[in-house]
N, C-alpha and C. Protein backbone atom coordinates (compact mmCIF):
# COMPACT_ATOMS: atom_id res chain seq x y z
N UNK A 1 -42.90 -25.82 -24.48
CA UNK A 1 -41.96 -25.37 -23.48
C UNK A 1 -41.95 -26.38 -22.33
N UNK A 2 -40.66 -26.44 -21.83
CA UNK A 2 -40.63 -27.63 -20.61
C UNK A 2 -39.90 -26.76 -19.81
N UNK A 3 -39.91 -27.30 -18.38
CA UNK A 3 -38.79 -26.62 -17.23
C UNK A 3 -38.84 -27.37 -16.47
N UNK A 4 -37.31 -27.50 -16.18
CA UNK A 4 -36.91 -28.76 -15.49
C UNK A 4 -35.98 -28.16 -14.46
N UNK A 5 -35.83 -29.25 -12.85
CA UNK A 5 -35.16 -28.63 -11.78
C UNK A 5 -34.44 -29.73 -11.53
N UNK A 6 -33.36 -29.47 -11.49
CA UNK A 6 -32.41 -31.10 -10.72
C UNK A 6 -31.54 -30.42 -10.21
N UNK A 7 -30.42 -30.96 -9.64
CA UNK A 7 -29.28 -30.91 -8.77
C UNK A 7 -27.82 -31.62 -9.66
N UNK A 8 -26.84 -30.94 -9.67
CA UNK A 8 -25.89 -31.30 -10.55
C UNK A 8 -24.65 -31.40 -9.91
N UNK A 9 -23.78 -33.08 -9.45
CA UNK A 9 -22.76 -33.17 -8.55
C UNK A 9 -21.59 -33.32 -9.52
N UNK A 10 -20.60 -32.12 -8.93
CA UNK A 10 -19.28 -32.16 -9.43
C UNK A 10 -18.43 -32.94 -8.45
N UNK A 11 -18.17 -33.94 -8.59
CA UNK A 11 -17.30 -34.59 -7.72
C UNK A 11 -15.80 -34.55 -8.14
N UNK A 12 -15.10 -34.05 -7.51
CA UNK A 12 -13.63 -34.09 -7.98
C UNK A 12 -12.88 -34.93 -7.27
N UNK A 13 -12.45 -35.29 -5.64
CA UNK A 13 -11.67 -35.14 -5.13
C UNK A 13 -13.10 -36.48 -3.81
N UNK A 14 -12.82 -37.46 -4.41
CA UNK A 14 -13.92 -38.83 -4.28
C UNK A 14 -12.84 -39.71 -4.47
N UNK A 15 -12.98 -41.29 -3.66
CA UNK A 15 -12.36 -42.42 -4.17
C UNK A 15 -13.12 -42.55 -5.70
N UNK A 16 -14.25 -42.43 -6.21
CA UNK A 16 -15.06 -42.35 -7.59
C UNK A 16 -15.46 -41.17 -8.01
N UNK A 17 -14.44 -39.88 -8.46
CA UNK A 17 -14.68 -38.75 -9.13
C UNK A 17 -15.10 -39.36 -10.21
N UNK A 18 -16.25 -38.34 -10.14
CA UNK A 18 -16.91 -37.85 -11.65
C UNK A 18 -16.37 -36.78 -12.46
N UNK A 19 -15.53 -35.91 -11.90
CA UNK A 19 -14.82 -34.86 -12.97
C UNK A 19 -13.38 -35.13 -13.07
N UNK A 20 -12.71 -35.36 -13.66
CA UNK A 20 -11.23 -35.15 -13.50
C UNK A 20 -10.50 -34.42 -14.57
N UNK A 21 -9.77 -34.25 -13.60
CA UNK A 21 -8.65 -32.95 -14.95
C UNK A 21 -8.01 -33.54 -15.55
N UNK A 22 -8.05 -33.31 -17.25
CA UNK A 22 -7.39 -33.98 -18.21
C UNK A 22 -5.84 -32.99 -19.00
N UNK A 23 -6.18 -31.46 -18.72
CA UNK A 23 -5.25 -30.89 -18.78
C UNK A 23 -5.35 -29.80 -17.74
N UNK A 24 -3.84 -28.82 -18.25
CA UNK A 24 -3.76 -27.69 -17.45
C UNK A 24 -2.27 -27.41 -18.34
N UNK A 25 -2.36 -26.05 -18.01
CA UNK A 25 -1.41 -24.77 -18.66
C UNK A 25 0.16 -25.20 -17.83
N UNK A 26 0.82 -25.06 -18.03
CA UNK A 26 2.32 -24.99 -17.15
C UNK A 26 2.69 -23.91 -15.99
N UNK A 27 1.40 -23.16 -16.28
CA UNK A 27 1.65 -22.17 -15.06
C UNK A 27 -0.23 -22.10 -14.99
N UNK A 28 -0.76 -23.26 -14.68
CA UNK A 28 -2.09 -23.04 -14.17
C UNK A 28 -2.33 -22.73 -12.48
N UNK A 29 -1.37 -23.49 -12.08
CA UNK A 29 -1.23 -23.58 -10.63
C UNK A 29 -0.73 -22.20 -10.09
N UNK A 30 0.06 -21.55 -10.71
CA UNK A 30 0.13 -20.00 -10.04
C UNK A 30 -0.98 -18.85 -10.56
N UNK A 31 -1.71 -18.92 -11.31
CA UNK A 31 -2.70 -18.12 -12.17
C UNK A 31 -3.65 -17.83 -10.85
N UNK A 32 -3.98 -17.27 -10.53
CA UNK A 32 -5.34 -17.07 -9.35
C UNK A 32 -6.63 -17.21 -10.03
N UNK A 33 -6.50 -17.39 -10.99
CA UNK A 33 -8.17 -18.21 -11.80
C UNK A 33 -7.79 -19.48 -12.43
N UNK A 34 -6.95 -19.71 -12.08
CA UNK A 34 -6.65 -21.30 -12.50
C UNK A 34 -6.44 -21.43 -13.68
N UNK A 35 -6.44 -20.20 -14.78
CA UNK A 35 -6.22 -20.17 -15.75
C UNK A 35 -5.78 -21.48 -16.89
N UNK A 36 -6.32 -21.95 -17.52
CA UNK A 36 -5.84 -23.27 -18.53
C UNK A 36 -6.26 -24.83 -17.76
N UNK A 37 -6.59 -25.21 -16.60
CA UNK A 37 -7.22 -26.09 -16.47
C UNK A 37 -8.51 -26.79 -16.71
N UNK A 38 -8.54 -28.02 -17.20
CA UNK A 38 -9.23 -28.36 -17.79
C UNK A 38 -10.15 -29.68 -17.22
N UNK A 39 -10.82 -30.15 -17.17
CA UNK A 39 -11.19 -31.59 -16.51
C UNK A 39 -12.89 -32.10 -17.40
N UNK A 40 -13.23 -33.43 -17.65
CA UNK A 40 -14.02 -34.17 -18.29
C UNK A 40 -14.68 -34.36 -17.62
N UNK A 41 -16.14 -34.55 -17.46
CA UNK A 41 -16.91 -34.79 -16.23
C UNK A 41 -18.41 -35.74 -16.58
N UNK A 42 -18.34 -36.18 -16.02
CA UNK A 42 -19.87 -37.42 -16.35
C UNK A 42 -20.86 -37.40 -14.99
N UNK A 43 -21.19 -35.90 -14.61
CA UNK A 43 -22.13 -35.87 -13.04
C UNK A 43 -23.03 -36.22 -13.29
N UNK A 44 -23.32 -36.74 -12.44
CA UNK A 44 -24.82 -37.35 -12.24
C UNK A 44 -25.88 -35.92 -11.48
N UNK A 45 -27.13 -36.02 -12.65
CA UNK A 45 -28.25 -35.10 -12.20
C UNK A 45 -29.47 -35.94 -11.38
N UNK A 46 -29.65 -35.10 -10.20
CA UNK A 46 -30.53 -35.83 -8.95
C UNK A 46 -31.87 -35.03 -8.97
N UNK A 47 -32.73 -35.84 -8.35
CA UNK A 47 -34.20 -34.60 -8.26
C UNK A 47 -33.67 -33.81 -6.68
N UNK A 48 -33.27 -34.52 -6.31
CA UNK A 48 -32.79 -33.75 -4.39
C UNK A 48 -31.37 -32.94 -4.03
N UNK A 49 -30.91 -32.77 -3.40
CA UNK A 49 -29.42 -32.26 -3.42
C UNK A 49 -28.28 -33.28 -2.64
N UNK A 50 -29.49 -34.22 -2.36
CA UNK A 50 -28.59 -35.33 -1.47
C UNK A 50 -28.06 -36.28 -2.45
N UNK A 51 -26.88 -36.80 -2.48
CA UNK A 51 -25.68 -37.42 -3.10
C UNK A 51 -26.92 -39.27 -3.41
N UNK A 52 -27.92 -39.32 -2.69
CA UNK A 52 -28.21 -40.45 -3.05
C UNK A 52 -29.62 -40.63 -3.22
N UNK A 53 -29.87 -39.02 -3.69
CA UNK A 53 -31.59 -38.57 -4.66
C UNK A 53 -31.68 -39.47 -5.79
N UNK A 54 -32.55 -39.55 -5.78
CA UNK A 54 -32.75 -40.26 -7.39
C UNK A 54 -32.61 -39.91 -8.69
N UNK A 55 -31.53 -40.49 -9.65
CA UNK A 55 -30.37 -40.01 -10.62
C UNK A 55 -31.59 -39.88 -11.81
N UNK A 56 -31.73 -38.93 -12.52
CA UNK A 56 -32.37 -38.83 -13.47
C UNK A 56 -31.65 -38.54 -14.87
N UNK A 57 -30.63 -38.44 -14.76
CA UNK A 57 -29.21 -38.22 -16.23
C UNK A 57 -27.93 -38.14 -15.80
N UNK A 58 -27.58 -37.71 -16.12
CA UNK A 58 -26.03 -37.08 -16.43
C UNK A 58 -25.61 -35.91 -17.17
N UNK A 59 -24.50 -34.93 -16.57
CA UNK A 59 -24.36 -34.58 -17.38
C UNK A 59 -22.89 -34.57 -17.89
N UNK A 60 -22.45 -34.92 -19.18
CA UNK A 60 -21.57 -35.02 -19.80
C UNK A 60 -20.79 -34.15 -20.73
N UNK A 61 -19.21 -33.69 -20.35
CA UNK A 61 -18.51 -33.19 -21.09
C UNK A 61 -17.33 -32.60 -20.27
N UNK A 62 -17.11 -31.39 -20.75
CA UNK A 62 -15.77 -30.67 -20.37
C UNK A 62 -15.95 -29.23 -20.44
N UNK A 63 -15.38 -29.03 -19.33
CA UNK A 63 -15.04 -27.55 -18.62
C UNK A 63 -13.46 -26.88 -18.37
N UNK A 64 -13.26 -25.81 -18.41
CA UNK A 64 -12.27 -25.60 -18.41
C UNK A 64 -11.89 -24.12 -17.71
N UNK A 65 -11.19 -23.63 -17.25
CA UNK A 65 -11.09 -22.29 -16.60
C UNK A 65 -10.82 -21.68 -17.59
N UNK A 66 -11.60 -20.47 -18.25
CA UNK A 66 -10.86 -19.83 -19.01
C UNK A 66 -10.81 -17.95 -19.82
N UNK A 67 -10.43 -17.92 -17.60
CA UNK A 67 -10.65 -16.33 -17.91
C UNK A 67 -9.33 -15.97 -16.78
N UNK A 68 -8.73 -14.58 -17.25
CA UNK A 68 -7.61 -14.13 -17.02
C UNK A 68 -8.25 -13.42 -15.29
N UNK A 69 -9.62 -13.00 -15.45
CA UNK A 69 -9.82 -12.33 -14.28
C UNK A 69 -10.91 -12.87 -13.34
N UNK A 70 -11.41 -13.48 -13.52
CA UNK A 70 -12.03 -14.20 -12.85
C UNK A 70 -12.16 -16.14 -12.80
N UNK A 71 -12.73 -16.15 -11.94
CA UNK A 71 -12.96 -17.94 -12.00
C UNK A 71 -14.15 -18.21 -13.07
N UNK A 72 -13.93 -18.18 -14.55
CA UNK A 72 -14.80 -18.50 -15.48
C UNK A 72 -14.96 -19.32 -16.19
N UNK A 73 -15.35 -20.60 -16.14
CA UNK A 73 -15.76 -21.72 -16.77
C UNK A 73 -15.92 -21.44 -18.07
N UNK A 74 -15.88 -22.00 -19.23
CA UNK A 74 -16.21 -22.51 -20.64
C UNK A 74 -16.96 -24.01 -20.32
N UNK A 75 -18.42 -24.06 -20.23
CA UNK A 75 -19.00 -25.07 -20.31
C UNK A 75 -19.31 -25.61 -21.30
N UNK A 76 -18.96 -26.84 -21.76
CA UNK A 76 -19.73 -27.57 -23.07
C UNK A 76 -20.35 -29.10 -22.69
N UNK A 77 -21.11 -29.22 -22.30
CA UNK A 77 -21.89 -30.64 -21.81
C UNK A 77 -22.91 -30.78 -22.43
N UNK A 78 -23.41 -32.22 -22.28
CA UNK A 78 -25.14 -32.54 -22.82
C UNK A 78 -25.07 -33.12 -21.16
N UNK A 79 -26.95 -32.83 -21.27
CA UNK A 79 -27.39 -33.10 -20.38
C UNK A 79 -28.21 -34.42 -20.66
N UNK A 80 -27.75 -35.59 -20.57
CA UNK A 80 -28.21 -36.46 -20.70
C UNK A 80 -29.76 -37.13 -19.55
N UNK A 81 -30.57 -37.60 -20.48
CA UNK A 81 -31.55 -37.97 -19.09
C UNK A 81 -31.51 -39.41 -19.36
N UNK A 82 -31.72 -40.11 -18.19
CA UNK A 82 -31.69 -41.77 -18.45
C UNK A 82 -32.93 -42.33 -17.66
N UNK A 83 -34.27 -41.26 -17.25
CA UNK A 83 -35.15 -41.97 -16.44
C UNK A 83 -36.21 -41.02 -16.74
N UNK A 84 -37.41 -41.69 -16.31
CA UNK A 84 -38.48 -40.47 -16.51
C UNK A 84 -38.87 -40.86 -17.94
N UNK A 85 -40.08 -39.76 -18.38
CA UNK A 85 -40.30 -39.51 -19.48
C UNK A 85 -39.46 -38.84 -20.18
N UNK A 86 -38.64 -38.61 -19.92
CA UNK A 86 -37.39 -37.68 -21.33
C UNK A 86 -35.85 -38.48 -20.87
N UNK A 87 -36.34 -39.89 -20.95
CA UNK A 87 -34.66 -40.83 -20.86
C UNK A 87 -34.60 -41.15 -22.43
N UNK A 88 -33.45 -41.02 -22.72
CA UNK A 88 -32.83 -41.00 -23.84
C UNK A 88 -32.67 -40.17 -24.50
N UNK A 89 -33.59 -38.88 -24.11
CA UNK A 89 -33.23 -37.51 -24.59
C UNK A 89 -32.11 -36.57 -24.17
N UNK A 90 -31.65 -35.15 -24.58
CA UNK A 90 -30.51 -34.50 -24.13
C UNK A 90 -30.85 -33.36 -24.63
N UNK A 91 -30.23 -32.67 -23.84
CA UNK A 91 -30.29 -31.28 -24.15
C UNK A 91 -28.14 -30.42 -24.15
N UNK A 92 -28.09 -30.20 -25.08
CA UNK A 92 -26.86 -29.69 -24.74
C UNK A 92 -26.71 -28.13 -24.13
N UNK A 93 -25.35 -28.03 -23.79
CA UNK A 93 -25.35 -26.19 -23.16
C UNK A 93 -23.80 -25.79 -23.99
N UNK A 94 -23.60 -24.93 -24.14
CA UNK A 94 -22.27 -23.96 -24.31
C UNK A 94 -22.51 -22.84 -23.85
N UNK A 95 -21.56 -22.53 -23.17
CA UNK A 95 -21.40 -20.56 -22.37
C UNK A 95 -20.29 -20.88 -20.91
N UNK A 96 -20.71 -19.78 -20.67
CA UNK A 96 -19.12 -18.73 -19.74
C UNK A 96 -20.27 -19.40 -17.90
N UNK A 97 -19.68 -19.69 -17.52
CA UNK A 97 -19.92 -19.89 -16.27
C UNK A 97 -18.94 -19.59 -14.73
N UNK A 98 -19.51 -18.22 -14.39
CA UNK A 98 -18.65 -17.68 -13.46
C UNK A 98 -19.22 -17.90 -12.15
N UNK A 99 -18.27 -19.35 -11.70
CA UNK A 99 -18.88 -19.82 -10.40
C UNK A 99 -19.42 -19.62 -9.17
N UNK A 100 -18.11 -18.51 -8.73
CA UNK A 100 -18.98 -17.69 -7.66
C UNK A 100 -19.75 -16.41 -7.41
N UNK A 101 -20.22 -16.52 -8.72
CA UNK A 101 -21.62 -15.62 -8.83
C UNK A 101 -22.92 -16.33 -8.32
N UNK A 102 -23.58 -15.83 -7.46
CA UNK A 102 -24.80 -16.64 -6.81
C UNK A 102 -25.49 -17.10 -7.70
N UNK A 103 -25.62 -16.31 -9.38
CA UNK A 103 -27.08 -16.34 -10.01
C UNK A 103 -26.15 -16.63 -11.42
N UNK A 104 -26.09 -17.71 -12.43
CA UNK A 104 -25.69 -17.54 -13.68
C UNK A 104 -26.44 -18.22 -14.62
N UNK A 105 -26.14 -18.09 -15.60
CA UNK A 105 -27.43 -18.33 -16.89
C UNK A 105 -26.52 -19.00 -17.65
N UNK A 106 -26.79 -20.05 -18.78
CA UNK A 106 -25.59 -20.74 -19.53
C UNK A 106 -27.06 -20.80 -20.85
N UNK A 107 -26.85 -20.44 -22.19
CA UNK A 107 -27.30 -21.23 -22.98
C UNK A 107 -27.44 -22.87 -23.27
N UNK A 108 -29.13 -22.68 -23.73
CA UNK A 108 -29.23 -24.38 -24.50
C UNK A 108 -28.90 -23.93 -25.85
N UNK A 109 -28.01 -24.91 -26.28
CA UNK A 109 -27.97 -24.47 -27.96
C UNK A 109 -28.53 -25.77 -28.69
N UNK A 110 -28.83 -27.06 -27.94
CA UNK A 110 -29.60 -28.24 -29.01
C UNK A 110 -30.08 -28.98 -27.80
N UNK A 111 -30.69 -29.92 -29.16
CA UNK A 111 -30.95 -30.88 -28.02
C UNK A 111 -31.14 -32.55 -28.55
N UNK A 112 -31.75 -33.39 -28.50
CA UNK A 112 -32.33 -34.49 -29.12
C UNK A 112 -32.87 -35.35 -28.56
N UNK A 113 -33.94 -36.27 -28.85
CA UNK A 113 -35.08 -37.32 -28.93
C UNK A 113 -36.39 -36.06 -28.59
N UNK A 114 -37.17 -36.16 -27.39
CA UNK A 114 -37.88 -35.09 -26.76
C UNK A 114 -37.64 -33.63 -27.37
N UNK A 115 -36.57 -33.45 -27.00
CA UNK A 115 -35.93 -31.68 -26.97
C UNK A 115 -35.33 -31.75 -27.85
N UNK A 116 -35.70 -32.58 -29.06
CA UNK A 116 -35.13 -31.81 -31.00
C UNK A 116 -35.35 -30.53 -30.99
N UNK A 117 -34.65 -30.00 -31.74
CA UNK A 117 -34.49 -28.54 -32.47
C UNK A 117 -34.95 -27.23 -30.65
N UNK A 118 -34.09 -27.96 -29.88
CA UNK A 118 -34.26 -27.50 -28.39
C UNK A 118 -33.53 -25.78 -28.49
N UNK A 119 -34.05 -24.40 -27.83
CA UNK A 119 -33.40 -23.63 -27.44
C UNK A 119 -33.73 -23.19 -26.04
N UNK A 120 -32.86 -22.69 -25.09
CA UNK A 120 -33.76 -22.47 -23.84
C UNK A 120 -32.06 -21.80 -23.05
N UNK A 121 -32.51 -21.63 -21.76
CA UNK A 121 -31.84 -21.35 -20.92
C UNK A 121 -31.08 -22.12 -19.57
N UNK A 122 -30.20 -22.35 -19.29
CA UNK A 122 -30.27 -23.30 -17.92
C UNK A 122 -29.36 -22.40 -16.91
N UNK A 123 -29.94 -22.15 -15.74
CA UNK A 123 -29.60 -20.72 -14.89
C UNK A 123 -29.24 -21.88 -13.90
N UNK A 124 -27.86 -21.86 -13.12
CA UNK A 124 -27.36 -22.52 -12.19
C UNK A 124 -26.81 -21.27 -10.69
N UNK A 125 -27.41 -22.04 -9.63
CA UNK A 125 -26.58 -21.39 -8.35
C UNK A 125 -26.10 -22.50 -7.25
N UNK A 126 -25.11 -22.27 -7.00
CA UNK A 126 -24.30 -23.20 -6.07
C UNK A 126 -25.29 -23.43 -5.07
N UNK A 127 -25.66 -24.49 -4.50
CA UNK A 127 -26.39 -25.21 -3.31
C UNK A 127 -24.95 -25.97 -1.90
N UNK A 128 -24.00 -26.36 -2.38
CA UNK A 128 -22.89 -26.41 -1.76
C UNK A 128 -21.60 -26.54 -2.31
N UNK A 129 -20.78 -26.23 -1.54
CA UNK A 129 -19.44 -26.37 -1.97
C UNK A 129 -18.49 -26.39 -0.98
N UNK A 130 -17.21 -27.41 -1.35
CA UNK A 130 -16.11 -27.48 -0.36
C UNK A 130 -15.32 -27.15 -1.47
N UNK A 131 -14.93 -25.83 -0.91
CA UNK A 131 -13.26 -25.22 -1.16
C UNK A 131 -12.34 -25.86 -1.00
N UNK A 132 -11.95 -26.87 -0.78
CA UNK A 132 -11.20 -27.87 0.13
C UNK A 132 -10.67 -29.40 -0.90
N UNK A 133 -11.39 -29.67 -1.20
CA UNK A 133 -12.39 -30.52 -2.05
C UNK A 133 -12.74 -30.44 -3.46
N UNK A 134 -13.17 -28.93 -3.31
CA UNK A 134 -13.29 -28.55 -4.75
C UNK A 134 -14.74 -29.64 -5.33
N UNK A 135 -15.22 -29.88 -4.66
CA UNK A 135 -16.80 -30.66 -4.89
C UNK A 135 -17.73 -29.89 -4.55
N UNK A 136 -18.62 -30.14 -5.47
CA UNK A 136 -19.73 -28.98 -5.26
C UNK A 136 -21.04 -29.76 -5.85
N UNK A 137 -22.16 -28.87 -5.41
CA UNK A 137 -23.69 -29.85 -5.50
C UNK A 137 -24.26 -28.36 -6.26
N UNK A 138 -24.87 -28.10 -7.42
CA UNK A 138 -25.14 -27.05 -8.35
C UNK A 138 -26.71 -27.20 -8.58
N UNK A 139 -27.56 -26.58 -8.17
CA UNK A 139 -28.79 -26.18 -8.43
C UNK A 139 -29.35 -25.68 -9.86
N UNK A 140 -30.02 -26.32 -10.45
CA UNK A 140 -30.03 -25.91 -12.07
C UNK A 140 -31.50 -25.61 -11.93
N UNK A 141 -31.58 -25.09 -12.70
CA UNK A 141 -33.43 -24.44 -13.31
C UNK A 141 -33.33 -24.18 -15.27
N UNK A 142 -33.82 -25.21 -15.99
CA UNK A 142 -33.99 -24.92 -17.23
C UNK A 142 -35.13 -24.78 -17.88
N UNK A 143 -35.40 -23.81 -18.59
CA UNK A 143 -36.41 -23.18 -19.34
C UNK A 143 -36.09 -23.78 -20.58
N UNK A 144 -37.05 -24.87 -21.69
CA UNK A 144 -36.57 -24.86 -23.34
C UNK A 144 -37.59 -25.21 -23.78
N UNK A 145 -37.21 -24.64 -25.37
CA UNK A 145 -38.22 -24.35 -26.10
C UNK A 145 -37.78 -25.57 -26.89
N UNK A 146 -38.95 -26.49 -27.21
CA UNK A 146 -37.98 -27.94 -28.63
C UNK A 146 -39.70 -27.76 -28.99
N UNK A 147 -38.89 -28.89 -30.17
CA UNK A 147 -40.49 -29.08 -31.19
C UNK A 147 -41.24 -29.95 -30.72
């Protein structure tokens, strides 16, 4: 078992975004959950919450809004590490991520190098956010089980 703590920056709305939207619905913009938008994202994971902590991975993939009643994410990323003792390893996630819930939980469903045959948990709560901006700094805590 390992457990790991980093900091996870969604940058949208940067001269150098890390997330950007690759699609959206024809009526995403009137939906009040943003319904059908979509964006690719390559954030960088920090040990601190400050924008220039020391980068220990990435995490890589795509998110998408995709709930009629609330603001609910469809997460699918690997969490890539590129430093430390577990660089070159990853851990991936899939699950429902409902942002402005203080407390949410996302499944590990794999992983690889270190965290082969990985299952675990990764529980995220917002540390900041501009509404404005739409950038946000995400507090992660993962629990996994690999061989």
């Amino acid at each position: 078992m390992t457990k790991l703590h980093f900091y996870f920056h969604d940058i949208v709305t940067a001269k150098n975004p890390s997330a950007i939207q690759i699609a959206q619905a024809n009526n995403t913009f009137q939906s009040p959950t943003f319904f059908g938008l979509v964006r690719m994202m390559d954030n960088p994971l920090t040990v601190n919450p400050e924008p220039n902590s020391k980068i220990i991975g990435r995490a890589q993939g795509i998110y998408g809004s995709a709930s009629f009643e609330d603001i609910g994410l469809l997460m699918t990323l690997n969490l890539v590490f590129t430093n430390g003792k577990y660089n070159g390893s990853t851990l991936s996630i899939l699950g429902h991520n409902q942002i402005f819930h203080e407390y949410r939980e996302m499944p590990i469903v794999g992983g690889s190098g270190v965290f082969r045959l990985a299952k675990g948990i990764a529980t995220a709560k917002t540390y900041q956010v501009d509404n404005t901006t739409q950038n946000a700094i995400v507090e992660y805590h993962v629990v996994v089980l690999h061989y």
